[in-house]
N, C-alpha and C. Protein backbone atom coordinates (compact mmCIF):
# COMPACT_ATOMS: atom_id res chain seq x y z
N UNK A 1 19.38 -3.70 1.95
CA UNK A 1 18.17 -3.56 1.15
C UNK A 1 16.96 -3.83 2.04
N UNK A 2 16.08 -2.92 1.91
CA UNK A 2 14.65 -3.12 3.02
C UNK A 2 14.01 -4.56 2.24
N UNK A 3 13.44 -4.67 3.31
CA UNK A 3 12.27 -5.98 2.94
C UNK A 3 11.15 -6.37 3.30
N UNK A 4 10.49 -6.53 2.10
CA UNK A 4 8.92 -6.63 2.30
C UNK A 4 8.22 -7.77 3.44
N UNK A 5 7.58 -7.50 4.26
CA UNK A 5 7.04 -8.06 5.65
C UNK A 5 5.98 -8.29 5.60
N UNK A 6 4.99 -9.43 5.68
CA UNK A 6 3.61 -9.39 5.82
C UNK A 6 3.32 -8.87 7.50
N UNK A 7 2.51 -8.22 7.72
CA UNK A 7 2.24 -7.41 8.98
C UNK A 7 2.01 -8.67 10.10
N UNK A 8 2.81 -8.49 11.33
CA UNK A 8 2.63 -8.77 12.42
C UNK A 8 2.28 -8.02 13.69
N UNK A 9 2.24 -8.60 14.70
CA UNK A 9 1.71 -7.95 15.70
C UNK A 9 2.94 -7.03 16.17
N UNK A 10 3.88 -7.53 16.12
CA UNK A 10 5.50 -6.77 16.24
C UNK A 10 5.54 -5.76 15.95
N UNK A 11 5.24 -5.56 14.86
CA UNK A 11 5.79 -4.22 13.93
C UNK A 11 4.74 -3.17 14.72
N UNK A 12 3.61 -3.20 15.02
CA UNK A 12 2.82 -2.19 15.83
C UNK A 12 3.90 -0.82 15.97
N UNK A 13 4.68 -0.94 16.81
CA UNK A 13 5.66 -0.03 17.29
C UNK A 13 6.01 0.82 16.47
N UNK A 14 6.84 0.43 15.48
CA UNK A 14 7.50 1.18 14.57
C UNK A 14 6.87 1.97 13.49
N UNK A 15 5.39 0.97 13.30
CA UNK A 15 4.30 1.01 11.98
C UNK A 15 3.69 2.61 12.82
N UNK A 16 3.27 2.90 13.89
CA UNK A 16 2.90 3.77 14.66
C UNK A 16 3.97 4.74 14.27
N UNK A 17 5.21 4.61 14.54
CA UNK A 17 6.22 5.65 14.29
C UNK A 17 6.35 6.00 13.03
N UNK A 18 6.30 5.55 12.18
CA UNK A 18 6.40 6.04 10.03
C UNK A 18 4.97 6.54 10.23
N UNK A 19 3.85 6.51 10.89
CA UNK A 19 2.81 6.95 10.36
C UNK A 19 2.59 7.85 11.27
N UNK A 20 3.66 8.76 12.27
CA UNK A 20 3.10 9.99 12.72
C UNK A 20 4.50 10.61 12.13
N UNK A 21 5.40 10.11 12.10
CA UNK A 21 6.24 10.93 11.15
C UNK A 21 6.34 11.50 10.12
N UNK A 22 5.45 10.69 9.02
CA UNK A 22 4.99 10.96 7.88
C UNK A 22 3.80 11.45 7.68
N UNK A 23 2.78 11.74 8.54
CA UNK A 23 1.44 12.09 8.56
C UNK A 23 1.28 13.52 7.95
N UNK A 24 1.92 14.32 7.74
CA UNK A 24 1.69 15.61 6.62
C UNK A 24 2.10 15.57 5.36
N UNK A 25 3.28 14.99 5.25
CA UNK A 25 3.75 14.35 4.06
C UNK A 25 2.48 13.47 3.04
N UNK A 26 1.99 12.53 3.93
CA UNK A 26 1.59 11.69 2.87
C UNK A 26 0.16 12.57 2.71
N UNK A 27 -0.76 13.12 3.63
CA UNK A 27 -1.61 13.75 3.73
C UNK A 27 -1.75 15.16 2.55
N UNK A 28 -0.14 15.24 1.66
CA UNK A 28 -0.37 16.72 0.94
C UNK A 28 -1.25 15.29 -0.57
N UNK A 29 -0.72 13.97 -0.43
CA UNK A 29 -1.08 13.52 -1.89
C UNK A 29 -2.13 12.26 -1.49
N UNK A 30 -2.47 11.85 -0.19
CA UNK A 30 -3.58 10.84 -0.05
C UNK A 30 -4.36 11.35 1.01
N UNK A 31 -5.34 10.62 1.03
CA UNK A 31 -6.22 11.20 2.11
C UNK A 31 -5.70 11.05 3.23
N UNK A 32 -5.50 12.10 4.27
CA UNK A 32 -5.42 11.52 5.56
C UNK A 32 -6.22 10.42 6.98
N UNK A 33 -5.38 10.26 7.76
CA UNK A 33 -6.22 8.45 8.31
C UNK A 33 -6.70 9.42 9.04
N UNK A 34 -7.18 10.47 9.89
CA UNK A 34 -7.78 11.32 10.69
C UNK A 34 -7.16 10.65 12.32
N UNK A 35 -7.93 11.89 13.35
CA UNK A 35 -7.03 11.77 14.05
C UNK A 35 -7.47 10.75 15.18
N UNK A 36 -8.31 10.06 15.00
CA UNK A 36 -8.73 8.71 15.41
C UNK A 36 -8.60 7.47 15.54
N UNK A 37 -7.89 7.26 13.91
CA UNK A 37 -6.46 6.17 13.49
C UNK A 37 -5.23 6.15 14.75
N UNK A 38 -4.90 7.44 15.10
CA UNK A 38 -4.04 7.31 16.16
C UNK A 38 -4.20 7.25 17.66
N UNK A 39 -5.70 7.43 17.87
CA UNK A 39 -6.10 7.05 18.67
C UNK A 39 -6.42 5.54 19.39
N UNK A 40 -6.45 5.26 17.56
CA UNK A 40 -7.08 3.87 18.34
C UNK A 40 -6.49 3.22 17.67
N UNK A 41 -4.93 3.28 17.56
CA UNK A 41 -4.05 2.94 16.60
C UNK A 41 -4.10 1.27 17.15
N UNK A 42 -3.72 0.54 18.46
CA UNK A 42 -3.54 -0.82 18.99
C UNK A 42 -5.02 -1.40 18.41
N UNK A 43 -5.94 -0.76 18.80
CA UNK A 43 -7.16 -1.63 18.53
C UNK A 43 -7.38 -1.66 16.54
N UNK A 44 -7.28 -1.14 16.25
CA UNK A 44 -6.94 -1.01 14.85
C UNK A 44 -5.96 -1.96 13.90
N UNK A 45 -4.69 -1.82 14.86
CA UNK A 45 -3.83 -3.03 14.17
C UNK A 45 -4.23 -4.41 14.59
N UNK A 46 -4.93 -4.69 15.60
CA UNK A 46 -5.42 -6.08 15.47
C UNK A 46 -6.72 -6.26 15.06
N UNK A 47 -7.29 -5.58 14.43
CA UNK A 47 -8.27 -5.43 13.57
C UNK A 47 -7.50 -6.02 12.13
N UNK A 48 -6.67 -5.30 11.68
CA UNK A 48 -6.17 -5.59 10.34
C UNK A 48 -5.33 -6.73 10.65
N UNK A 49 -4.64 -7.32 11.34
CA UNK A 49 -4.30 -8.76 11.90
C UNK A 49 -5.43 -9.90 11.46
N UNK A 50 -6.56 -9.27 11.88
CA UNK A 50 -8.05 -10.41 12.09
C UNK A 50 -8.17 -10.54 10.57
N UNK A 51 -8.31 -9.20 10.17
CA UNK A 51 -8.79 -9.53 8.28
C UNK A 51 -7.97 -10.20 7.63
N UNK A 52 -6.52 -9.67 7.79
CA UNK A 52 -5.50 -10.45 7.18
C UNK A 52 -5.34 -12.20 7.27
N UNK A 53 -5.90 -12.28 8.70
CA UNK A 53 -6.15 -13.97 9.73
C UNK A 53 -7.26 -14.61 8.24
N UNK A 54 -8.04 -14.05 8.18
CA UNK A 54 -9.65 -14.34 7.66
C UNK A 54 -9.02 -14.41 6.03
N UNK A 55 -8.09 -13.97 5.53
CA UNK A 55 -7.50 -13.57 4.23
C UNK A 55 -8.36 -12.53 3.24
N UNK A 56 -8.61 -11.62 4.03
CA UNK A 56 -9.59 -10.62 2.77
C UNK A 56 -9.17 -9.43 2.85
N UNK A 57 -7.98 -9.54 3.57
CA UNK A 57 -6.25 -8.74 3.24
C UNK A 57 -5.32 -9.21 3.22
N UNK A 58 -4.11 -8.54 2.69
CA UNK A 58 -3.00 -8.45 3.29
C UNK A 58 -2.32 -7.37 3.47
N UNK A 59 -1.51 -7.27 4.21
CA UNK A 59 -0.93 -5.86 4.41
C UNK A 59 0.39 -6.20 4.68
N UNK A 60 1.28 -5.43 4.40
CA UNK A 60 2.40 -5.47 4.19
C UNK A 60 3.11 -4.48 4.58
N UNK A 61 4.63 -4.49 5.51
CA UNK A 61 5.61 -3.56 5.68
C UNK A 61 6.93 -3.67 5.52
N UNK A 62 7.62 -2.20 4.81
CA UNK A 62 9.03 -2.33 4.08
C UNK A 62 9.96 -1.97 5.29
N UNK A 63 10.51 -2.89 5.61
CA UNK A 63 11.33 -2.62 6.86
C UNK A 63 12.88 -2.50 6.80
N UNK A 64 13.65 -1.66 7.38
CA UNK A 64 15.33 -1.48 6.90
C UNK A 64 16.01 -2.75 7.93
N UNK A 65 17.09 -2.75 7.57
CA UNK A 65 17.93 -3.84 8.81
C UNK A 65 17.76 -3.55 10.46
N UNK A 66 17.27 -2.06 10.74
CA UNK A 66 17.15 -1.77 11.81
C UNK A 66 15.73 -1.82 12.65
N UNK A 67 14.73 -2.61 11.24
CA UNK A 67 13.47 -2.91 12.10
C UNK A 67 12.61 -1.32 11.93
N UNK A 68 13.13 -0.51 11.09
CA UNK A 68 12.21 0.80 10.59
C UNK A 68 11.24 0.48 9.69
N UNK A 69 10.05 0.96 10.07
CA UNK A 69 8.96 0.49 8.88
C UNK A 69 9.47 1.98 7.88
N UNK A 70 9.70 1.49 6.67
CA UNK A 70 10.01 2.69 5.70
C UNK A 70 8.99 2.48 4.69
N UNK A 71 8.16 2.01 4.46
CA UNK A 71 6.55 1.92 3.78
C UNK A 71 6.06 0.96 4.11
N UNK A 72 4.65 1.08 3.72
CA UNK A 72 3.62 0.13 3.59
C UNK A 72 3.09 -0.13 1.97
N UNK A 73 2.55 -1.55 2.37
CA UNK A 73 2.34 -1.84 0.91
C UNK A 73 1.24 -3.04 1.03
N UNK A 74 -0.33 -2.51 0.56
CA UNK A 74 -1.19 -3.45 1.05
C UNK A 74 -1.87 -3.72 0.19
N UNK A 75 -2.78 -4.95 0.58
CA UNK A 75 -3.61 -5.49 -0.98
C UNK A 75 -5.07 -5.83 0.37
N UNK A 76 -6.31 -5.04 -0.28
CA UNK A 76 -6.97 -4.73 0.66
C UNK A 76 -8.31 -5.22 -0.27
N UNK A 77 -9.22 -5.42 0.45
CA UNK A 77 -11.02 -5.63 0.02
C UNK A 77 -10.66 -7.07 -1.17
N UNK A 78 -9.84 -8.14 -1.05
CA UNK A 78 -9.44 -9.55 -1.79
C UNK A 78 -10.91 -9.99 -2.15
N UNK A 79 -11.51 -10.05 -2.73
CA UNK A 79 -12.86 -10.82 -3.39
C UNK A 79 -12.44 -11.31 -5.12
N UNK A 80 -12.94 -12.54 -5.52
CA UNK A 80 -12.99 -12.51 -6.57
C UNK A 80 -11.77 -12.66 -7.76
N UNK A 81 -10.99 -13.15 -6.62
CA UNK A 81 -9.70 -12.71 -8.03
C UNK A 81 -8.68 -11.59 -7.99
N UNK A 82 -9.49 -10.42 -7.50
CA UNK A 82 -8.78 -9.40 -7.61
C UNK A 82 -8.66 -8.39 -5.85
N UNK A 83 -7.56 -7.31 -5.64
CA UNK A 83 -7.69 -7.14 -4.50
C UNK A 83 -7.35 -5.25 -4.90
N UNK A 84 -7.24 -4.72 -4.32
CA UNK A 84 -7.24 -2.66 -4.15
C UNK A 84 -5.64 -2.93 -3.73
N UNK A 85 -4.42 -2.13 -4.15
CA UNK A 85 -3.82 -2.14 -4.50
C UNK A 85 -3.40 -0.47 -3.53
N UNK A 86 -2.35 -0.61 -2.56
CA UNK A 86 -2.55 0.74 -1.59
C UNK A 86 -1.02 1.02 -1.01
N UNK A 87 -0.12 2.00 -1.20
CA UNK A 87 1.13 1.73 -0.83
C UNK A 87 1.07 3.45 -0.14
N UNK A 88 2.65 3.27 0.46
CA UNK A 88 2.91 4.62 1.58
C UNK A 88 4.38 4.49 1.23
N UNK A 89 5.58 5.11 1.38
CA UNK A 89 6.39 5.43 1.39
C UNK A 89 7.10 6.13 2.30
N UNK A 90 7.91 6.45 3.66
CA UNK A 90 8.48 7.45 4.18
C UNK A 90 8.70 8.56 3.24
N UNK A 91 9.00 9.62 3.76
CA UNK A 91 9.52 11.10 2.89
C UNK A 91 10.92 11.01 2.86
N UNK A 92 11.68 9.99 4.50
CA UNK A 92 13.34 10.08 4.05
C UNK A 92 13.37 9.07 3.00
N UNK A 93 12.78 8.11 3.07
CA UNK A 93 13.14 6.81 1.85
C UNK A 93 12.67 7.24 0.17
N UNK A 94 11.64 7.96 0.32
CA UNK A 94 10.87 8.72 -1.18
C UNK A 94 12.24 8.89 -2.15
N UNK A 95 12.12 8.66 -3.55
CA UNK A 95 12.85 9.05 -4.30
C UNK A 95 14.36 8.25 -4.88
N UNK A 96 13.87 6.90 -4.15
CA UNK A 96 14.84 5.90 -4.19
C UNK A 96 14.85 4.65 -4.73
N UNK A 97 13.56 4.82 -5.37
CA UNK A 97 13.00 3.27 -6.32
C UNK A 97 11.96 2.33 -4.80
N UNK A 98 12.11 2.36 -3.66
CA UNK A 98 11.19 1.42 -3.44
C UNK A 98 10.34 1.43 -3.45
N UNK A 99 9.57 2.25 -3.78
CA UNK A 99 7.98 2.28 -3.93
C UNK A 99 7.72 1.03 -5.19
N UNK A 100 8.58 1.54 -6.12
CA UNK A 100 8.44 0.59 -7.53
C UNK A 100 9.05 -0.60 -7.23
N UNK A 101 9.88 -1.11 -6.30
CA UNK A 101 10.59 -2.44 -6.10
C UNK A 101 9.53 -3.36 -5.48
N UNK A 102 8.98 -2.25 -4.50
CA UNK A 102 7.63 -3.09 -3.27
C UNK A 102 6.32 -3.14 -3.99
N UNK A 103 6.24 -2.31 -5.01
CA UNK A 103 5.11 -2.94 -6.18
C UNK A 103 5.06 -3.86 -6.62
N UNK A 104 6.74 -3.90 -7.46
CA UNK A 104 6.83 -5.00 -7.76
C UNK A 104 6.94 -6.32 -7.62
N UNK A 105 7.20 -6.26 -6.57
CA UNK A 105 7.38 -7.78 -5.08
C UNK A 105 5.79 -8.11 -4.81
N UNK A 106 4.69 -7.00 -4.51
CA UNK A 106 3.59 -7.30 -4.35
C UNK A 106 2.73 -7.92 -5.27
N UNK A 107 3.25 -7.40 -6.72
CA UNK A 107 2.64 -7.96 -7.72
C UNK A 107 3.02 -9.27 -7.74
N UNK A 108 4.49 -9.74 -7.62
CA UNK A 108 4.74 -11.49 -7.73
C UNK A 108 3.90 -12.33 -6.24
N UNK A 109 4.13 -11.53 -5.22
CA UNK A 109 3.17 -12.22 -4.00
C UNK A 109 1.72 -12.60 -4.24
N UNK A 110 1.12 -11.37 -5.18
CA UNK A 110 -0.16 -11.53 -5.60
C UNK A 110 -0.57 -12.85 -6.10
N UNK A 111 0.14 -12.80 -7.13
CA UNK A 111 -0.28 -13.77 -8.34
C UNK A 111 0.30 -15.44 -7.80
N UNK A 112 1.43 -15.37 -7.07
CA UNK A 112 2.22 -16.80 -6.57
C UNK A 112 1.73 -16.96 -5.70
N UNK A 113 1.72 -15.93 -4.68
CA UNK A 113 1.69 -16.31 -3.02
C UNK A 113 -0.33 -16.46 -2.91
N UNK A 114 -0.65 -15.33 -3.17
CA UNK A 114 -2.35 -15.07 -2.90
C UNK A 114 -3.07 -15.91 -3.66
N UNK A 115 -2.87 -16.02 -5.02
CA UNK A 115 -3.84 -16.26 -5.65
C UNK A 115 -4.39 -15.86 -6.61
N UNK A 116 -3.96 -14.50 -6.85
CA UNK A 116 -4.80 -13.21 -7.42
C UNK A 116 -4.65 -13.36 -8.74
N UNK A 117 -5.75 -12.46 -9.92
CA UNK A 117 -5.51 -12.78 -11.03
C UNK A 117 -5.68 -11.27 -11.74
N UNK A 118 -5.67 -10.38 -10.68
CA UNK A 118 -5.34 -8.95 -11.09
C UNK A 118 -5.63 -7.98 -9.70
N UNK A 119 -4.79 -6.49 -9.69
CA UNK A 119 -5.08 -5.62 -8.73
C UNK A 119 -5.48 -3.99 -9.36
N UNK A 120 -6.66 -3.45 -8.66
CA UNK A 120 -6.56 -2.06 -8.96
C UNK A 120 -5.96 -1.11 -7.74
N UNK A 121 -6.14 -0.22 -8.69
CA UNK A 121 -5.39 0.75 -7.93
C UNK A 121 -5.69 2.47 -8.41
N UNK A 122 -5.21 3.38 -7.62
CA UNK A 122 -6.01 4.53 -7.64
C UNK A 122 -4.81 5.69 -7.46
N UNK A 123 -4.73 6.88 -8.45
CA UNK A 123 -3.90 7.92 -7.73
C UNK A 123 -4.27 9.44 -8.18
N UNK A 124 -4.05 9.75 -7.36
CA UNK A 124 -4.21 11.73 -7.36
C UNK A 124 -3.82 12.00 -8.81
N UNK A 125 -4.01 12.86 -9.53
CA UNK A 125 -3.62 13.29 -10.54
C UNK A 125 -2.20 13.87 -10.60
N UNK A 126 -2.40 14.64 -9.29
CA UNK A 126 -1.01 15.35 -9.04
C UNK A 126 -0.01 14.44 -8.42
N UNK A 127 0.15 13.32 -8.17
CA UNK A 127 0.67 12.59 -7.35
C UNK A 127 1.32 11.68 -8.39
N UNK A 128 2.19 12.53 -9.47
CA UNK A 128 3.24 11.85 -10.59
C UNK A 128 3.82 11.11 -9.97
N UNK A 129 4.53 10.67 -8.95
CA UNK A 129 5.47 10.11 -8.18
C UNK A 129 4.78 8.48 -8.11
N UNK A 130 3.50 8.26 -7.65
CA UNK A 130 2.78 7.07 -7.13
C UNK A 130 2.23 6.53 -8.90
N UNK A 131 1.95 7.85 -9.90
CA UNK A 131 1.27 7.32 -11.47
C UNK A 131 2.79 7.06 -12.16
N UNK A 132 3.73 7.21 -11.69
CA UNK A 132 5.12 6.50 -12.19
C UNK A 132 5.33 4.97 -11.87
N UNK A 133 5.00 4.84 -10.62
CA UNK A 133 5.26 3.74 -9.75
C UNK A 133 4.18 2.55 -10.44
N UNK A 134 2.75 3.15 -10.60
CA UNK A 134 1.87 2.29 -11.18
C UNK A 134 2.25 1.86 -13.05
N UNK A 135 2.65 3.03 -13.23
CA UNK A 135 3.20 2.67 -14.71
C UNK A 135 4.39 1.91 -14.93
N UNK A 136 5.24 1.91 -14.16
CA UNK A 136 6.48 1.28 -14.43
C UNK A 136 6.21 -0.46 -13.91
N UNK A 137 5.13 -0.48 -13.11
CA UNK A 137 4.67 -1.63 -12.72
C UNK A 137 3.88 -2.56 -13.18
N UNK A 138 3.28 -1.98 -14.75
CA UNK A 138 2.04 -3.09 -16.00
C UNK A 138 0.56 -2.82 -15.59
N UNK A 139 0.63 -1.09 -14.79
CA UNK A 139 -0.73 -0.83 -14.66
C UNK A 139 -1.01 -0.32 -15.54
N UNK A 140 -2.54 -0.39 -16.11
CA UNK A 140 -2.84 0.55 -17.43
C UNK A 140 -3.80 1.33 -16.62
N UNK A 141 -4.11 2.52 -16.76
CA UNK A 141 -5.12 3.20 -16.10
C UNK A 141 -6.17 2.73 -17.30
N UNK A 142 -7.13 2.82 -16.43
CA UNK A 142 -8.66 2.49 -16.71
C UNK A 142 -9.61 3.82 -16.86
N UNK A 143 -9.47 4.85 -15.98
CA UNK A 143 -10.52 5.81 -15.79
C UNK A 143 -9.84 7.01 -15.26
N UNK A 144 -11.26 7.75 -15.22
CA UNK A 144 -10.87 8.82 -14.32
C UNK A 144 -11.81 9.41 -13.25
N UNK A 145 -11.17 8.84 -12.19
CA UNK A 145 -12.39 9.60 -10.56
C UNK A 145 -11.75 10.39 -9.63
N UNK A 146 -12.81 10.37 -8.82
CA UNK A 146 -12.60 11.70 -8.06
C UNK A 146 -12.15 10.27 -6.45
N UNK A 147 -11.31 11.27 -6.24
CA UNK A 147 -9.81 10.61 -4.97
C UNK A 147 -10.09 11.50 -3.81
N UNK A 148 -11.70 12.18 -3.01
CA UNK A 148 -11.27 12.38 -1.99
C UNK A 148 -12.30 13.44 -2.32
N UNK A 149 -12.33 13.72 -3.14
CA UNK A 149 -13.11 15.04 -4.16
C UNK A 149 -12.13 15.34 -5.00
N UNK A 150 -10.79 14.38 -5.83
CA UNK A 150 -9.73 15.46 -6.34
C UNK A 150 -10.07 14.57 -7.60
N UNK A 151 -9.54 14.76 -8.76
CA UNK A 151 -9.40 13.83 -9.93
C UNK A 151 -8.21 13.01 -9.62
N UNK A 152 -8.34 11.83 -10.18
CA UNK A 152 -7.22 10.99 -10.20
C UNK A 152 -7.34 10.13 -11.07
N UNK A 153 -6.73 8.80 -10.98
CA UNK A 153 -6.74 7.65 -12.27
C UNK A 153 -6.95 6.72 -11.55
N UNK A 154 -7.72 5.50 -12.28
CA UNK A 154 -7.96 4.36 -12.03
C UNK A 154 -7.08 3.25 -12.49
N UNK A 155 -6.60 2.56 -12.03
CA UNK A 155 -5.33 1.77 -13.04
C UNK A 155 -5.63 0.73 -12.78
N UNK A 156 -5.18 -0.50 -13.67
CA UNK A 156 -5.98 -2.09 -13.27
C UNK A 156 -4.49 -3.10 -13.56
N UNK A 157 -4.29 -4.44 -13.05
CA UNK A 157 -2.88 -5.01 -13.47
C UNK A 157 -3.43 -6.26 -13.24
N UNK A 158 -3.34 -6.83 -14.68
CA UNK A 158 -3.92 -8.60 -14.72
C UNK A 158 -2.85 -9.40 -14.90
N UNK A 159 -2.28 -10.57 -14.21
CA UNK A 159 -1.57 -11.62 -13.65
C UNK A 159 -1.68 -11.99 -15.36
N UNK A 160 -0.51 -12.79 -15.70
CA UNK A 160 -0.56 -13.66 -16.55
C UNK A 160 -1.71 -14.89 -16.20
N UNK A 161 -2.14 -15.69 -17.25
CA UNK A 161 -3.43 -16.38 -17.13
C UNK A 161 -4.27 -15.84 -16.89
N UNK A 162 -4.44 -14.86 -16.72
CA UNK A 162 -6.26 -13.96 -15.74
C UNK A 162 -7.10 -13.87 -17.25
C-alpha cells in the first residue's frame, strides 16, 4: 500500500520523474506547471521545503514500496484556519481509489496533525474523476469559477469543531 510522505529533500528525484511522466496527462484536466517548473525544478523544490520549514504549506507525496512518487497531495496558502486543498495522481496509479484514500489521510493530517479547521478546493467541470474524489471526501461545493478560463467548482470541507 503507497504512503503518504510529507515532502523532503530526497524525494526531489523521483517527484521530478511522476511530473515529466505525467505532464500531458495531468495537463488535459489541470493547468499545466509550464516549461520553467522543469527548468528550475531543484531551485523550486527547496523553495517549497522553505514554505513548508515556515509552515504556510505542506506538501505531500504518495510513494509505492519502491520509493515511486505515485501522487502528490498538498495543502497550500495555510492562513487562518484554513489551507487550498491540491492533489495529482500518476495515469498508471489513476483509477484505483488513491486519490480518495490520500484525501482522506490529508483531511485527518489537517485537522490532527496541522491544525486546520477546514480546506478548499477547486475542480474542472470536466474532471468527474477529481469532483468524485472531493465528494466522496465531505466536500460540499460552494460555487462556480472559472479554472484557468474553464468552469469548474468550488468545494469547501470543515473539520469537526470549526
Amino acid at each position: 500500500m503507497p504512503e503518504l510522505q510529507l515532502l523532503r529533500a530526497d524525494h526531489a528525484p523521483a517527484l521530478l520523474a511522476f511530473e515529466r511522466e505525467n505532464r500531458a496527462y495531468f495537463a488535459a484536466v489541470i493547468p499545466d506547471r509550464g516549461d520553467d517548473y522543469f527548468a528550475r525544478f531543484d531551485e523550486i523544490h527547496r523553495a517549497r521545503l522553505a514554505e513548508q520549514e515556515a509552515g504556510v504549506c505542506y506538501f505531500h507525496v504518495l510513494v509505492d514500496a519502491a520509493g515511486e512518487v505515485l501522487g502528490r497531495i498538498n495543502l497550500v496558502d495555510v492562513a487562518d484556519g484554513a489551507a487550498d486543498l491540491g492533489y495529482r495522481i500518476a495515469e498508471r496509479a489513476a483509477g484505483r481509489g488513491l486519490a480518495t484514500s490520500a484525501v482522506r489521510e490529508i483531511c485527518r493530517l489537517a485537522a490532527d496533525s496541522y491544525g486546520l479547521t477546514a480546506l478548499r478546493a477547486a475542480a474542472r467541470q470536466e474532471n468527474a474523476a477529481s469532483r468524485t474524489v472531493l465528494d466522496r471526501n465531505g466536500f460540499t461545493v460552494t460555487g462556480e469559477i472559472l479554472l484557468s478560463g474553464r468552469p469548474a467548482l468550488s468545494y469547501l470541507r470543515r473539520f469537526q469543531g470549526a
